[in-house]
Protein backbone atom coordinates (compact mmCIF):
# COMPACT_ATOMS: atom_id res chain seq x y z
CA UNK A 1 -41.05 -77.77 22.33
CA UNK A 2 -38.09 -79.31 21.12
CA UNK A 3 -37.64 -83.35 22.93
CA UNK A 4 -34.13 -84.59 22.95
CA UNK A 5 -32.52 -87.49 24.87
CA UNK A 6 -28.78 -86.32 27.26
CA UNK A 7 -26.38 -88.45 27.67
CA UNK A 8 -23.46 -87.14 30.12
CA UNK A 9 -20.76 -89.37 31.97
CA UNK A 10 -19.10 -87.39 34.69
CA UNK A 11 -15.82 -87.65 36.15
CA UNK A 12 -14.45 -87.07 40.02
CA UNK A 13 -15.27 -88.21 43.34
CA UNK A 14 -18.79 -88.98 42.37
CA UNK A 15 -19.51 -92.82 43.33
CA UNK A 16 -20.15 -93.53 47.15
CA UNK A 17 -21.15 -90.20 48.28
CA UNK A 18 -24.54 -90.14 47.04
CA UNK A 19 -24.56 -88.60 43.73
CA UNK A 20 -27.07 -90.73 41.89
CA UNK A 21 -29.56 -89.76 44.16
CA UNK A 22 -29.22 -86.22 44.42
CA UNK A 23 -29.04 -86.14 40.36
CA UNK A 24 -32.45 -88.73 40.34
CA UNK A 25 -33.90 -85.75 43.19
CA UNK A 26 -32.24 -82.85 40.70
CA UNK A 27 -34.42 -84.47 37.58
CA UNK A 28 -37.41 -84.61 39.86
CA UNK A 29 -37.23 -81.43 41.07
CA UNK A 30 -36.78 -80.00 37.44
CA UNK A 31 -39.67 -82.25 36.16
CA UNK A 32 -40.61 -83.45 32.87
CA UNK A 33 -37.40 -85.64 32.42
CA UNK A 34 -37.25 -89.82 32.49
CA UNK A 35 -34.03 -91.35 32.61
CA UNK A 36 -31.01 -92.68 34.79
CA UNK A 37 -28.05 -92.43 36.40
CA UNK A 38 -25.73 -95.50 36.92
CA UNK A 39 -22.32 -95.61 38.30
CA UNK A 40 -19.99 -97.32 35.96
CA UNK A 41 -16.89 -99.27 36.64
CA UNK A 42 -13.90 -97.00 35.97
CA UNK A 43 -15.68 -94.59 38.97
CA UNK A 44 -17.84 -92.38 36.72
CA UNK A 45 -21.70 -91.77 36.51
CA UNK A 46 -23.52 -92.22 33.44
CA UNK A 47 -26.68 -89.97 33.19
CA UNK A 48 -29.34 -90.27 30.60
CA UNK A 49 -32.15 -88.09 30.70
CA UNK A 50 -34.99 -87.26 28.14
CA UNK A 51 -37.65 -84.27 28.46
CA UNK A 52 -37.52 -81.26 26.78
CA UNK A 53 -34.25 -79.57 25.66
CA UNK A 54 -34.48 -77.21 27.77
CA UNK A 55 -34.78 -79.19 31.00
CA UNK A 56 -31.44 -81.35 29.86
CA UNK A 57 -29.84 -78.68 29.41
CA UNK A 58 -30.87 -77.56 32.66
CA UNK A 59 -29.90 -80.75 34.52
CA UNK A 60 -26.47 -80.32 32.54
CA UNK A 61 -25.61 -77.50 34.36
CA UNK A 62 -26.48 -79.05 37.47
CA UNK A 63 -23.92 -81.50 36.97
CA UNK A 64 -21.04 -79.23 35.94
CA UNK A 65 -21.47 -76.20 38.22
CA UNK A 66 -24.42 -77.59 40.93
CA UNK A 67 -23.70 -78.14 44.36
CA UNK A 68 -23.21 -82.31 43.81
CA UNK A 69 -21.95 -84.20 46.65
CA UNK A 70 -18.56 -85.46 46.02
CA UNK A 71 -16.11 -83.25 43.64
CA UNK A 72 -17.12 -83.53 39.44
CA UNK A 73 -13.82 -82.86 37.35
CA UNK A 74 -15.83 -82.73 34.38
CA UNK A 75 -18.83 -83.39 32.42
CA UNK A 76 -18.79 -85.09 28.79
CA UNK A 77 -22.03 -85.00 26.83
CA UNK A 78 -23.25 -86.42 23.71
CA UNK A 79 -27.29 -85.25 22.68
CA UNK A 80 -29.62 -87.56 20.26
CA UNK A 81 -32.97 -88.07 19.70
CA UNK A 82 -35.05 -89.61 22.55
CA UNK A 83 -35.94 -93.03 22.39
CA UNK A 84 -38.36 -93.73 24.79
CA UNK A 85 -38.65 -96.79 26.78
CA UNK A 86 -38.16 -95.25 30.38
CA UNK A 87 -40.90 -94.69 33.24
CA UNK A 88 -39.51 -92.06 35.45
CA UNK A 89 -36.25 -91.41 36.32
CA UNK A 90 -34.07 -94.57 38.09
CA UNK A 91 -31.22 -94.56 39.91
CA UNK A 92 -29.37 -97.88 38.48
């Protein structure tokens, strides 16, 4: 099983409507990822998640096409190798 670390900042309506948590519930509910998501200050969320590929990528579509509260304009992702460090997934 291939590991790999996701790192996706996402554009829209996506700070004050609950979006962090609903991602944080998303990675739960998909299982096997550790991680975060943090709002940043020019209104995007940062989301890093490790796990399997397969579950990233599965979380990835979440965020472009899921049913997210707020509006997402668009998803930018870069993928590396994980790095460890994390214990469970936060909402920062």
């Amino acid at each position: 099983m291939e590991r790999a670390r996701l790192t996706a900042w996402v554009r829209g309506q996506v700070q004050g409507v609950g979006f962090r948590w609903f991602t944080r519930a998303c990675a739960l509910r998909i299982g096997g990822l550790v991680g975060f998501a943090l709002n940043l200050g020019d209104g995007r969320v940062q989301v890093v998640a490790e796990g399997a590929r397969a579950d990233c990528e599965e979380l990835l579509e979440w965020l472009r096409t899921g049913d997210t509260p707020g509006r997402v304009d668009g998803v930018t992702e870069i993928w590396d190798e994980p790095r460890g460090g994390y214990d469970g997934f936060a909402i920062r």
